[in-house]
C-alpha atoms as a PDB file:
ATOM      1  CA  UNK A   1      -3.017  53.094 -70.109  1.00  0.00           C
ATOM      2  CA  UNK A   2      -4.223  56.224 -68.301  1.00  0.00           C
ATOM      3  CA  UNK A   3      -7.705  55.403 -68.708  1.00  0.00           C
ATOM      4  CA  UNK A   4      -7.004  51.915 -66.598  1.00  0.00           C
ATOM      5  CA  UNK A   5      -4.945  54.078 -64.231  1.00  0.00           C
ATOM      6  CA  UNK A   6      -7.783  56.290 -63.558  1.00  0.00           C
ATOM      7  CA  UNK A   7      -9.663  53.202 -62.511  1.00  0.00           C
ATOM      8  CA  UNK A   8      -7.059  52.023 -60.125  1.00  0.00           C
ATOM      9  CA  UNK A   9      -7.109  55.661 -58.630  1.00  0.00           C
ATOM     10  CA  UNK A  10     -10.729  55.663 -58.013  1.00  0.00           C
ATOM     11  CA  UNK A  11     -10.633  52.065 -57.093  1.00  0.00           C
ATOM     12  CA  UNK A  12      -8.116  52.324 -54.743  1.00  0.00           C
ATOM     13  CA  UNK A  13      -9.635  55.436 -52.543  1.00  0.00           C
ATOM     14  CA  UNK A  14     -13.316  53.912 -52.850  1.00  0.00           C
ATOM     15  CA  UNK A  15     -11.569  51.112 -50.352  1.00  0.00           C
ATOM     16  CA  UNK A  16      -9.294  53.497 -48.669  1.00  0.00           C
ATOM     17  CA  UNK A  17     -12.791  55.525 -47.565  1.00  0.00           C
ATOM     18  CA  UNK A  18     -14.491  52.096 -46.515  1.00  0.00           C
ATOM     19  CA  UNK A  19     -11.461  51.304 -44.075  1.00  0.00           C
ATOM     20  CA  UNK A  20     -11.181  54.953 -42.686  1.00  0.00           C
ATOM     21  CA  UNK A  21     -14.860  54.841 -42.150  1.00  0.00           C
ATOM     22  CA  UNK A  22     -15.856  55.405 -38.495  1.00  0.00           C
ATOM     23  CA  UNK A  23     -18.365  53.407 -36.910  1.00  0.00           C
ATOM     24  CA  UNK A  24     -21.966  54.499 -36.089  1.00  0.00           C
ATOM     25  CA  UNK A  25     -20.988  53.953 -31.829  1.00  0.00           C
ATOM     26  CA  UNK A  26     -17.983  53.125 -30.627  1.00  0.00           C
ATOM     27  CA  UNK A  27     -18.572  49.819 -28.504  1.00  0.00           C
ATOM     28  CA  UNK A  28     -17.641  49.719 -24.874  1.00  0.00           C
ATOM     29  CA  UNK A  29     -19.324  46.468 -23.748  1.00  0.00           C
ATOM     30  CA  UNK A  30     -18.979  43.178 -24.098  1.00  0.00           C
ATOM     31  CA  UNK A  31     -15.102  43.658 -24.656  1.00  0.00           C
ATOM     32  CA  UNK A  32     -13.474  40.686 -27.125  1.00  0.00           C
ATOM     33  CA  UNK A  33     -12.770  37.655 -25.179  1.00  0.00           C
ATOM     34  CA  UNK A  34     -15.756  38.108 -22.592  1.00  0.00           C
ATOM     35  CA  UNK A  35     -17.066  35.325 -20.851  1.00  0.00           C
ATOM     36  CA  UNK A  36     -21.130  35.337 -20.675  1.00  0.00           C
ATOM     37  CA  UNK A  37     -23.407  32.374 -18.665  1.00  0.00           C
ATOM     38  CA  UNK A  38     -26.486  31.172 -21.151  1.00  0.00           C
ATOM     39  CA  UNK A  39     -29.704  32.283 -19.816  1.00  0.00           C
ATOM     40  CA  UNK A  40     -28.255  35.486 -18.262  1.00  0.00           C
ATOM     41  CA  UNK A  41     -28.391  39.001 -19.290  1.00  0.00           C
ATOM     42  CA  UNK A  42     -25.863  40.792 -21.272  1.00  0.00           C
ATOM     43  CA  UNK A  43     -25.735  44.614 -21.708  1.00  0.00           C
ATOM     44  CA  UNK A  44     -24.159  45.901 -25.112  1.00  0.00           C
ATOM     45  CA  UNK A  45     -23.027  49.260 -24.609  1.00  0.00           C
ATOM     46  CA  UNK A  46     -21.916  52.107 -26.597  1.00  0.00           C
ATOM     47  CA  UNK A  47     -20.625  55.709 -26.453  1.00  0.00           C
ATOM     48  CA  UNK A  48     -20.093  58.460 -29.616  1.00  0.00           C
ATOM     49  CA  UNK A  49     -22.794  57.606 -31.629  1.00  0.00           C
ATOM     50  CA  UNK A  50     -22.946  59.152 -35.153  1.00  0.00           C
ATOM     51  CA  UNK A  51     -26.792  58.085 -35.907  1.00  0.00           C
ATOM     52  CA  UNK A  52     -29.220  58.304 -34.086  1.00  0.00           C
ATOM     53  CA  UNK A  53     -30.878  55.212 -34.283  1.00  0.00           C
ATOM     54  CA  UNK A  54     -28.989  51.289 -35.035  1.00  0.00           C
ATOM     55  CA  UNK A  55     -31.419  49.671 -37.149  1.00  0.00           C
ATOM     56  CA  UNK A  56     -30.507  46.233 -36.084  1.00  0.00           C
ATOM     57  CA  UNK A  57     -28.729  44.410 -33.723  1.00  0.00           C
ATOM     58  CA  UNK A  58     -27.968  40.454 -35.172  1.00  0.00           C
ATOM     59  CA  UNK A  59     -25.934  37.893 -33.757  1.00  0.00           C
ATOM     60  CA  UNK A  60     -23.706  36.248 -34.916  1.00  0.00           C
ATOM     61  CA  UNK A  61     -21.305  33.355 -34.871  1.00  0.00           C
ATOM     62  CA  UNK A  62     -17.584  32.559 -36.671  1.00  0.00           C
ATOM     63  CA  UNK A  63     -14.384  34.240 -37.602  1.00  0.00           C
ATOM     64  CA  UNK A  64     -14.192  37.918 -37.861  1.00  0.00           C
ATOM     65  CA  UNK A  65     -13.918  38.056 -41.618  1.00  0.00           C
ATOM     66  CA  UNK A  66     -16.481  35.535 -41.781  1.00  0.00           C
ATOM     67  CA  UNK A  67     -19.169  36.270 -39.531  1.00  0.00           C
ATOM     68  CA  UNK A  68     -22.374  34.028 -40.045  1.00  0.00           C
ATOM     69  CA  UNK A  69     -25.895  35.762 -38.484  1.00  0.00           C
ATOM     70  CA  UNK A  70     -28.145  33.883 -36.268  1.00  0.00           C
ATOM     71  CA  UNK A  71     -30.621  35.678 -35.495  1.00  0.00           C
ATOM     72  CA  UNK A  72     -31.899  39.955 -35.251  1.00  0.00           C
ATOM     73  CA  UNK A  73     -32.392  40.500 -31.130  1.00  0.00           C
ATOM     74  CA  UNK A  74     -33.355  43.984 -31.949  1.00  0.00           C
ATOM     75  CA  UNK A  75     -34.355  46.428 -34.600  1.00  0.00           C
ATOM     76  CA  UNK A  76     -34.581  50.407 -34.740  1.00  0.00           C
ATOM     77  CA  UNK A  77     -33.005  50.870 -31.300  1.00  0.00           C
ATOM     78  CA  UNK A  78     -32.209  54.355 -30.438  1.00  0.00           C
ATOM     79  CA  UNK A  79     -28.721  54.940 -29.634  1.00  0.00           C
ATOM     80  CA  UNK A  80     -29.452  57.924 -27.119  1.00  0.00           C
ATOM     81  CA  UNK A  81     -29.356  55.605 -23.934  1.00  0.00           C
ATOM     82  CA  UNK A  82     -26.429  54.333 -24.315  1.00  0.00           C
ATOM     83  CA  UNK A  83     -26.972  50.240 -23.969  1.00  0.00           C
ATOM     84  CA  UNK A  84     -29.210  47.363 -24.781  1.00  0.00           C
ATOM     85  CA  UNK A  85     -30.022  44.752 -22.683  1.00  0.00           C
ATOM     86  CA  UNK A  86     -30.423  41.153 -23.979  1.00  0.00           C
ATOM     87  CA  UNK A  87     -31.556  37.677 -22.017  1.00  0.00           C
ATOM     88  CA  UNK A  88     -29.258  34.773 -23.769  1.00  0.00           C
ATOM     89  CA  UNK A  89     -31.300  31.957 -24.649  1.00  0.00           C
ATOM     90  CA  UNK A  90     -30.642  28.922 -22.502  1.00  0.00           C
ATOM     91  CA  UNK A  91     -31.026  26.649 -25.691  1.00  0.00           C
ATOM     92  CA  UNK A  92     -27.952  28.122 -27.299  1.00  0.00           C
ATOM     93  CA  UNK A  93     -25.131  26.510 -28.360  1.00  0.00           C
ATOM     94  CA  UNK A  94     -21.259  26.675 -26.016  1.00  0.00           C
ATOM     95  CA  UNK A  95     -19.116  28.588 -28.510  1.00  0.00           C
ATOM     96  CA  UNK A  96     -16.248  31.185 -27.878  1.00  0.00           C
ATOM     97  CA  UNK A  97     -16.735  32.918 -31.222  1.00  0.00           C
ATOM     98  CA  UNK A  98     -19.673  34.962 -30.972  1.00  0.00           C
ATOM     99  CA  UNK A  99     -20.284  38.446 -32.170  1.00  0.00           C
ATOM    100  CA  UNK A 100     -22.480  41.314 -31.840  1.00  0.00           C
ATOM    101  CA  UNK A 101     -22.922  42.991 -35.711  1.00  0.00           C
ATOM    102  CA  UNK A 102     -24.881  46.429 -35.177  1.00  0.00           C
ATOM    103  CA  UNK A 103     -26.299  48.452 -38.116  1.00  0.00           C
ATOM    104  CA  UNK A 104     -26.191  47.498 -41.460  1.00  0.00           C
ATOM    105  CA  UNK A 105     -23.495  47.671 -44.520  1.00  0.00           C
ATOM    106  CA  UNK A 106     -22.477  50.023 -44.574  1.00  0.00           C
ATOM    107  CA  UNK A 107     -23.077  51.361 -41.379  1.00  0.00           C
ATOM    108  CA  UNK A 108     -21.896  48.930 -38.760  1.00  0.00           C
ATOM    109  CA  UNK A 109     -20.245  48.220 -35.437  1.00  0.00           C
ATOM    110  CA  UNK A 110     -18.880  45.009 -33.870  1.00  0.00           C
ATOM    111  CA  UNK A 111     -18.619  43.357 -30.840  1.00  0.00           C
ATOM    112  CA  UNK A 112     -16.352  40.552 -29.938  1.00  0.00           C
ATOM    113  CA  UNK A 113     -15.384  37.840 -30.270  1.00  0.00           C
ATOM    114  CA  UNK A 114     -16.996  36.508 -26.824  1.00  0.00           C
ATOM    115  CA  UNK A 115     -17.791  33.285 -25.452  1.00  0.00           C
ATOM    116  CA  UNK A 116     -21.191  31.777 -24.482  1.00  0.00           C
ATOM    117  CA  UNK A 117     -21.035  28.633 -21.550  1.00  0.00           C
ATOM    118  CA  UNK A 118     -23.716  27.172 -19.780  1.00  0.00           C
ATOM    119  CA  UNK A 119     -26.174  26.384 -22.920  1.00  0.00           C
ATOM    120  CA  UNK A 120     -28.347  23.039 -23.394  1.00  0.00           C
ATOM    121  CA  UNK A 121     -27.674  23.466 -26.979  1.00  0.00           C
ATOM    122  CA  UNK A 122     -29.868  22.537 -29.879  1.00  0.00           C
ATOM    123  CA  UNK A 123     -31.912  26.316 -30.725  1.00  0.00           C
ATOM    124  CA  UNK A 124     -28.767  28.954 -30.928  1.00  0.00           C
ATOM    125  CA  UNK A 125     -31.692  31.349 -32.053  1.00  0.00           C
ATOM    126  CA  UNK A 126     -34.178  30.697 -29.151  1.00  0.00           C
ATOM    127  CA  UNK A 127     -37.254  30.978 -31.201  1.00  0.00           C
ATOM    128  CA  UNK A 128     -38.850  27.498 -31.588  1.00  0.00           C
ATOM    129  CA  UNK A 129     -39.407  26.956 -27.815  1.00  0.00           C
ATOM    130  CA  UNK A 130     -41.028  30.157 -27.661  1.00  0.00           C
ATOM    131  CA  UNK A 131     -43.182  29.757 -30.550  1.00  0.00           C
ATOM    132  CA  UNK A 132     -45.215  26.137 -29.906  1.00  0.00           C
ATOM    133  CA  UNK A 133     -47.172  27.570 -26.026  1.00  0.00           C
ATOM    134  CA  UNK A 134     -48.082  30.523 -28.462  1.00  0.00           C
ATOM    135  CA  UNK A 135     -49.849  28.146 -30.693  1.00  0.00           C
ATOM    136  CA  UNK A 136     -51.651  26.095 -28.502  1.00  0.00           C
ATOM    137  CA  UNK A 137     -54.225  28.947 -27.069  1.00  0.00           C
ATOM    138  CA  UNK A 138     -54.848  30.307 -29.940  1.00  0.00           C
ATOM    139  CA  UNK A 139     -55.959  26.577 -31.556  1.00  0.00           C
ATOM    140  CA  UNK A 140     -58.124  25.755 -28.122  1.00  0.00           C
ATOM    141  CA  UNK A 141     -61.273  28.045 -28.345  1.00  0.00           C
ATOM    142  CA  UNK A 142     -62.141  26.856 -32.082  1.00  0.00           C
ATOM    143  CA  UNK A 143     -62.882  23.250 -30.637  1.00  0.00           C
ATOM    144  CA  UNK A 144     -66.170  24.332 -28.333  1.00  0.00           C
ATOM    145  CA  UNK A 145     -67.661  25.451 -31.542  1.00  0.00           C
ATOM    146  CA  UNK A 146     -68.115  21.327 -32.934  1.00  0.00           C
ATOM    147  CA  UNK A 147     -70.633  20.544 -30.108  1.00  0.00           C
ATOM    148  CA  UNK A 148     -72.591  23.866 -30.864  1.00  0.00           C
ATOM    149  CA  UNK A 149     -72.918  22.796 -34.521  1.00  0.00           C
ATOM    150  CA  UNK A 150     -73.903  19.236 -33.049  1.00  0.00           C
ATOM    151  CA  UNK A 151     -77.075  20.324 -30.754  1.00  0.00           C
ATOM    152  CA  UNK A 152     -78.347  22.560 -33.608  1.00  0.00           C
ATOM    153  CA  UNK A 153     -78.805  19.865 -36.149  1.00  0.00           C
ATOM    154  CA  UNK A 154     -80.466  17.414 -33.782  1.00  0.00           C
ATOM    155  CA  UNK A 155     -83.729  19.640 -33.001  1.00  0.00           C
ATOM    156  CA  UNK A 156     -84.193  20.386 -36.544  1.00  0.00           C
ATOM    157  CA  UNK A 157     -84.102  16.729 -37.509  1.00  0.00           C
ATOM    158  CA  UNK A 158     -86.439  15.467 -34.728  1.00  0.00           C
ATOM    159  CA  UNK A 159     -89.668  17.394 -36.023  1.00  0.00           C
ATOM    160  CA  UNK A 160     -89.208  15.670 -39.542  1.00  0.00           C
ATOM    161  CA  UNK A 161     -89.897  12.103 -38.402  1.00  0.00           C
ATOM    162  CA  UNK A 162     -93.215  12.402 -36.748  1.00  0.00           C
ATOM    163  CA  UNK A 163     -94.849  13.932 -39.753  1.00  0.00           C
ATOM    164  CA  UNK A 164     -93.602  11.464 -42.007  1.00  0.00           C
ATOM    165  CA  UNK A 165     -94.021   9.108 -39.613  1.00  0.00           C
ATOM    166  CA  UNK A 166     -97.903   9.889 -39.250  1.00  0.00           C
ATOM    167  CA  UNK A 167     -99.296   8.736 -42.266  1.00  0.00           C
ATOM    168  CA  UNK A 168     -98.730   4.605 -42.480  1.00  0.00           C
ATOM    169  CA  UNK A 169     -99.680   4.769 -38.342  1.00  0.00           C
ATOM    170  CA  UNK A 170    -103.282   6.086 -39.858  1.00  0.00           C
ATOM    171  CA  UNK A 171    -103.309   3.708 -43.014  1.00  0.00           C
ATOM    172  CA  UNK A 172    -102.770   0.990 -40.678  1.00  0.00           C
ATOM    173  CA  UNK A 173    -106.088   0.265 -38.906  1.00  0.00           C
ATOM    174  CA  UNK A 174    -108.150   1.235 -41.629  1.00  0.00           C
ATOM    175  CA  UNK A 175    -106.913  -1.762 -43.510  1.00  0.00           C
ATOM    176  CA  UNK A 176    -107.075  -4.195 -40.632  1.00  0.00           C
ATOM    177  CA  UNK A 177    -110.606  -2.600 -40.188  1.00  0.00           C
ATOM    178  CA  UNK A 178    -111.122  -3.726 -43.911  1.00  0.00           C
ATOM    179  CA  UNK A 179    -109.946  -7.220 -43.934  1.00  0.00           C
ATOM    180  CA  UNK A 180    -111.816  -8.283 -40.774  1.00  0.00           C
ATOM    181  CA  UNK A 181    -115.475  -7.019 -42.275  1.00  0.00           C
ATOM    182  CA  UNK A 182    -114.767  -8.587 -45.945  1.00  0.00           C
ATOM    183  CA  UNK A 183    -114.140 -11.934 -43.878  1.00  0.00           C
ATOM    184  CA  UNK A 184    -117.937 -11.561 -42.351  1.00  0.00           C
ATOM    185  CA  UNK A 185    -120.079 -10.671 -45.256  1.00  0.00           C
ATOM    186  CA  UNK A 186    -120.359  -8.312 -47.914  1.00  0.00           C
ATOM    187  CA  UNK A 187    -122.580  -6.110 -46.421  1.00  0.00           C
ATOM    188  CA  UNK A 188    -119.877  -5.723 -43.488  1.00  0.00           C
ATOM    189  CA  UNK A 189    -117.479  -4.911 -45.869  1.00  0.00           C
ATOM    190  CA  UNK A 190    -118.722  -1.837 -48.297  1.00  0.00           C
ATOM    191  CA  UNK A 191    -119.880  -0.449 -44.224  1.00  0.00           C
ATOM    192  CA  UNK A 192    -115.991  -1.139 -43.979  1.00  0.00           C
ATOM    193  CA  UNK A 193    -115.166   0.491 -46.857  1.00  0.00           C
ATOM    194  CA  UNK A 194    -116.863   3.222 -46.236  1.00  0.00           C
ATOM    195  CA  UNK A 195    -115.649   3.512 -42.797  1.00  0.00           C
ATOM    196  CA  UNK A 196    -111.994   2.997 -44.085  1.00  0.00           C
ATOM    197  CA  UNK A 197    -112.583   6.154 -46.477  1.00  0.00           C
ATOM    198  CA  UNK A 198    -113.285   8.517 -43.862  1.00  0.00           C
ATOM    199  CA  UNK A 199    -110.938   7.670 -41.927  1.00  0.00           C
ATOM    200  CA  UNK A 200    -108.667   8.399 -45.153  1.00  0.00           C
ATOM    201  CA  UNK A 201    -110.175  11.620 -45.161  1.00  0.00           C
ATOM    202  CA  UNK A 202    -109.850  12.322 -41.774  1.00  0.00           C
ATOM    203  CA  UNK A 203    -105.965  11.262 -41.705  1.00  0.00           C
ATOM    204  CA  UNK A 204    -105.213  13.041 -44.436  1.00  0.00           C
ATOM    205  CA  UNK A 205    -106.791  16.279 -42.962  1.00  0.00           C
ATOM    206  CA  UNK A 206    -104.403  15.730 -40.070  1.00  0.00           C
ATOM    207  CA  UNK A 207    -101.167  14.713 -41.968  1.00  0.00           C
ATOM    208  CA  UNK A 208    -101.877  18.025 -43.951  1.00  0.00           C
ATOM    209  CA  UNK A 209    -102.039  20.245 -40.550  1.00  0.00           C
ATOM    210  CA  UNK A 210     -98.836  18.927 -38.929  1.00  0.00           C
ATOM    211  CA  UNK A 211     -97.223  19.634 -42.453  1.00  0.00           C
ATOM    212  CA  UNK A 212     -98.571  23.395 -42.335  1.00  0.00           C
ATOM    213  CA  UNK A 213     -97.109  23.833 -38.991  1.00  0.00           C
ATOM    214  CA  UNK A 214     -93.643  23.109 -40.953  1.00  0.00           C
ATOM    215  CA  UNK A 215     -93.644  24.982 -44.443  1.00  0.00           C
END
């Protein structure tokens, strides 16, 4: 029994020193039940600090005991001036339950509930508008480099064909040479043969220079 009692004790003033707690500023702006226009600018302001730095600023939406974050506006923002100023997204959602949660557990201040009017609805964090221009530049130069890789291939193909190119063009009239003298006699045709053998020669010599100009 006393060593259950003891727990209860200690129990008891662990929550009794989370109520008592003081906040980290004491919030002077936006008071509970302001009214604030999406797409305007809202100053959260704050007097008696007791850090000297609020690591985050998060909004959020719902009932005071269960607050539900949207999204971080701000991090590490030094509490020596006093105020932060923050541009409402136009995308965010009408709703008369919104909160400011500064600092984290268990370090925190609130502010609210207030209402937000005037929003299109559909993005309550503003983010995804913001993030698809952001994308486009950055995917735009990468497409001039296709047409580069294009012209660079073509030249290095076009030198290939003529030399391969070279050698039935030089077979060619040598054989039509040798059919026309076998047709005449047989003394035209070992002349022809002989004729059609240095011209072999002679192609091949040439076919053998282009190719050095390549290897």
């Amino acid at each position: 029994m006393k060593f259950t009692g003891t727990i209860l004790f200690v129990s008891a003033a662990f929550l009794a020193s989370l109520v008592s707690a003081d906040p980290i500023i004491s919030i002077t702006a936006p008071l509970a039940n302001t009214r604030l226009k999406a797409g305007s600018e809202v100053i959260i302001a704050w007097v008696n600090p007791s850090v000297p730095t609020i690591s985050q600023i998060v909004l959020a939406k719902g009932k005071s005991n269960a607050l539900q974050p949207l999204r971080v506006i701000a991090t590490n923002v030094e509490t020596a001036g006093g105020k932060y100023v923050w541009k409402i997204p136009v995308e965010i959602d009408n709703a008369d339950d919104y909160a400011f949660e500064l600092g984290t557990s268990p370090d925190l201040a609130f502010a609210g509930p207030f209402t937000i009017e005037g929003g299109t609805g559909g993005n309550p964090a503003g983010t995804s508008a913001d993030a698809t221009p952001n994308a486009v530049p950055a995917a735009s130069p990468a497409s001039p480099a296709s047409p580069a890789g294009g012209n660079a291939a073509a030249p290095a193909a076009a030198p290939a064909s003529p030399a391969g190119g070279s050698s039935p063009t030089a077979a060619s009239p040598a054989s039509s040479g040798t059919s026309a003298h076998n047709a005449n006699s047989s003394h035209a045709a070992s002349a022809g043969i002989k004729q059609t053998a240095g011209q072999s020669v002679i192609a091949a010599g040439v076919v053998a220079a282009i190719a050095s100009q390549f290897f």
